[in-house]
C-alpha atoms as a PDB file:
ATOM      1  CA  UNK A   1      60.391  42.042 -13.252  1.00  0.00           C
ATOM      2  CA  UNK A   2      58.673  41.528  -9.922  1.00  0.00           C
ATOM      3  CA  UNK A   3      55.840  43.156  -8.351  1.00  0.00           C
ATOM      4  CA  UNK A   4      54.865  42.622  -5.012  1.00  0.00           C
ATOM      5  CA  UNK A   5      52.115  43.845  -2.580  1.00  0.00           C
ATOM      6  CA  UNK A   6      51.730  44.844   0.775  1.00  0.00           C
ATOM      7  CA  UNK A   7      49.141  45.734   3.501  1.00  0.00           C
ATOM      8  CA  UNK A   8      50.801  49.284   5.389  1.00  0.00           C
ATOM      9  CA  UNK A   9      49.352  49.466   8.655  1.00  0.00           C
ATOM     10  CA  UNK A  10      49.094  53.096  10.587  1.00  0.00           C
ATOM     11  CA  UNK A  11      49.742  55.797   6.832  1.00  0.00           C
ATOM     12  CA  UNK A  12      47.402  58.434   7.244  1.00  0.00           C
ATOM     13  CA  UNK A  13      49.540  61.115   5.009  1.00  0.00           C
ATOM     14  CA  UNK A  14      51.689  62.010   2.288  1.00  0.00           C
ATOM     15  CA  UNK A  15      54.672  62.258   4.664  1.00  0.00           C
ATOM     16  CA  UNK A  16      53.785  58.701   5.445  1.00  0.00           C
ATOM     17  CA  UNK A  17      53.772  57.632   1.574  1.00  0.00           C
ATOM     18  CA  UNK A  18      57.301  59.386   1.671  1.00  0.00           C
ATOM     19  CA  UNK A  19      58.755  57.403   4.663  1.00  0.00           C
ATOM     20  CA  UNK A  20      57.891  54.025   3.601  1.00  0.00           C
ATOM     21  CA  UNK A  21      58.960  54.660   0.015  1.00  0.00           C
ATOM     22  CA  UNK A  22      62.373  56.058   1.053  1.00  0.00           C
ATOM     23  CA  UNK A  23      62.604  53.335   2.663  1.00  0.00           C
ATOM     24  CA  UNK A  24      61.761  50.656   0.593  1.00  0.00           C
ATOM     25  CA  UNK A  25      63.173  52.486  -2.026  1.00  0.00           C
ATOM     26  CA  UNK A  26      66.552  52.064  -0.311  1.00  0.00           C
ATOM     27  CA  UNK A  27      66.410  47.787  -0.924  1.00  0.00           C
ATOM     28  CA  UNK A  28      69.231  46.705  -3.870  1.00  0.00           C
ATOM     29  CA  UNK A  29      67.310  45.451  -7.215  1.00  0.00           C
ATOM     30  CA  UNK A  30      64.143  47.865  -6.554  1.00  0.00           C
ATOM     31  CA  UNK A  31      62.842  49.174  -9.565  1.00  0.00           C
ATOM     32  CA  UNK A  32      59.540  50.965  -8.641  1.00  0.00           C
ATOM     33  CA  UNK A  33      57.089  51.972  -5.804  1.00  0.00           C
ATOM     34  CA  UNK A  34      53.572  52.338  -5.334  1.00  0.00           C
ATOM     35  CA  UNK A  35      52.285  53.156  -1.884  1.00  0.00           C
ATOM     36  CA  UNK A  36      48.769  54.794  -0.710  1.00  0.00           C
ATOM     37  CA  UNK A  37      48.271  56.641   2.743  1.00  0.00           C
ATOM     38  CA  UNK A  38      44.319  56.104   1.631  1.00  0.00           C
ATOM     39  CA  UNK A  39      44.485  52.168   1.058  1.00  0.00           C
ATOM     40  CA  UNK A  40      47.456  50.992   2.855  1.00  0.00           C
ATOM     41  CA  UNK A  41      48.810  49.362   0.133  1.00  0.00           C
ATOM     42  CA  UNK A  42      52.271  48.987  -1.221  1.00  0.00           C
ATOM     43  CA  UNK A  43      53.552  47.727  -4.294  1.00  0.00           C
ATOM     44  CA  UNK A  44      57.437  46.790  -4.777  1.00  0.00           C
ATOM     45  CA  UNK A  45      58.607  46.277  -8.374  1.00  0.00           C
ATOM     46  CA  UNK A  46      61.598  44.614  -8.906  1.00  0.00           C
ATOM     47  CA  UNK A  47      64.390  43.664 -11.120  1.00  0.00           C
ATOM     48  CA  UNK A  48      65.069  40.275  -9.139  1.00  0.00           C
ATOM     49  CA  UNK A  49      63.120  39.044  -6.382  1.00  0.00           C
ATOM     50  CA  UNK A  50      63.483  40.782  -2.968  1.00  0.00           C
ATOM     51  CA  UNK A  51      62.840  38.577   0.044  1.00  0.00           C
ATOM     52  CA  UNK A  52      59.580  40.178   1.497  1.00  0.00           C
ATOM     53  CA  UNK A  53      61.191  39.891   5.333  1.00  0.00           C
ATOM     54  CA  UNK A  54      63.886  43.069   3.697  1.00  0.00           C
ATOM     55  CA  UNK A  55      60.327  45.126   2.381  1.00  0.00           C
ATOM     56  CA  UNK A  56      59.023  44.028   5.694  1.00  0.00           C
ATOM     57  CA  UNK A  57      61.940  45.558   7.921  1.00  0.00           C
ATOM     58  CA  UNK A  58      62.106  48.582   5.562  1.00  0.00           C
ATOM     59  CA  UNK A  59      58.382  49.266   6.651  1.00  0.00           C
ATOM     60  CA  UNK A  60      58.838  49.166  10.028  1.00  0.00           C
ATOM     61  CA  UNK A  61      62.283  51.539   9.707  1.00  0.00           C
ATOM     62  CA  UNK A  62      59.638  53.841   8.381  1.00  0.00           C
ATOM     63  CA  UNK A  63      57.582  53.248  11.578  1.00  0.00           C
ATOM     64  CA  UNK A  64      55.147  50.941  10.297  1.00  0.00           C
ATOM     65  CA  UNK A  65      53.678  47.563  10.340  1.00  0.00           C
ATOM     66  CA  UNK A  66      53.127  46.320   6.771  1.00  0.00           C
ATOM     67  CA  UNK A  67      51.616  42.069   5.953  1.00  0.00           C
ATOM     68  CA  UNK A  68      52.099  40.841   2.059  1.00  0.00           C
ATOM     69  CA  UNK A  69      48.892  40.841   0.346  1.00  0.00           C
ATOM     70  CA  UNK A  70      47.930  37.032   0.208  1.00  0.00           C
ATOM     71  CA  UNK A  71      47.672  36.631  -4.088  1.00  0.00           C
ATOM     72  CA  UNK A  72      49.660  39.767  -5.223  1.00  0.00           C
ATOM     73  CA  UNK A  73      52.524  38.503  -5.641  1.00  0.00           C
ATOM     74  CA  UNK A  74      53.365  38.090  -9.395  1.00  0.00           C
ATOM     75  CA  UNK A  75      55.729  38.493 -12.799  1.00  0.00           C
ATOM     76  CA  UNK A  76      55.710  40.979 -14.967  1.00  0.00           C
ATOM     77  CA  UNK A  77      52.483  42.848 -13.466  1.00  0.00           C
ATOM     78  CA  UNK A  78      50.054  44.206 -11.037  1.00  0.00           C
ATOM     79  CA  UNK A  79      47.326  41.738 -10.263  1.00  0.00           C
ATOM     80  CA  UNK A  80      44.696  43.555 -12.818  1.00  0.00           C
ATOM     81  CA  UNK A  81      42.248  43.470  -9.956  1.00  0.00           C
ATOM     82  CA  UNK A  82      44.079  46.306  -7.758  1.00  0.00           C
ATOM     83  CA  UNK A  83      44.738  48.706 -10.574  1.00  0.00           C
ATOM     84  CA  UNK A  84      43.494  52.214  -9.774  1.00  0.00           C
ATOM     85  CA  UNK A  85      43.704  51.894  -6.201  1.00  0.00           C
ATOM     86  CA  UNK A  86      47.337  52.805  -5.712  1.00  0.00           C
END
């Protein structure tokens, strides 16, 4: 498993959570989705590694920007640093 983070620019709502992960959620090989209106961020779990340009373009079929977090990218788990504030 995979789990990858991402910066949402422009969520302000629930509806917003819903758009981006219906549309993430839509990606072959995604397992799981965390996504907060609140912090802007967005985790992607995977069962095989999903190029981050598809999560990108999934974002912005939502109607958003979204950047990958600069060290969240890892196997297996969250970064123990960002838990809670999904």
């Amino acid at each position: 498993m995979t789990t990858t983070e991402y910066l949402v620019s422009g969520m302000t709502c629930g509806h917003c959570e819903l758009s981006v992960r219906e549309e993430v959620g839509r990606l072959p090989g995604v397992t799981g989705i965390e996504v907060s209106a609140e912090t802007g961020r967005l985790a992607v779990t995977s069962s095989v590694p999903i190029p981050g340009s598809h999560v990108l373009s999934a974002v912005e079929e939502a109607g958003y920007t979204a950047r990958p977090m600069a060290d969240a990218s890892s196997s297996g788990t969250t970064d123990p640093g960002t838990r809670g504030l999904l």
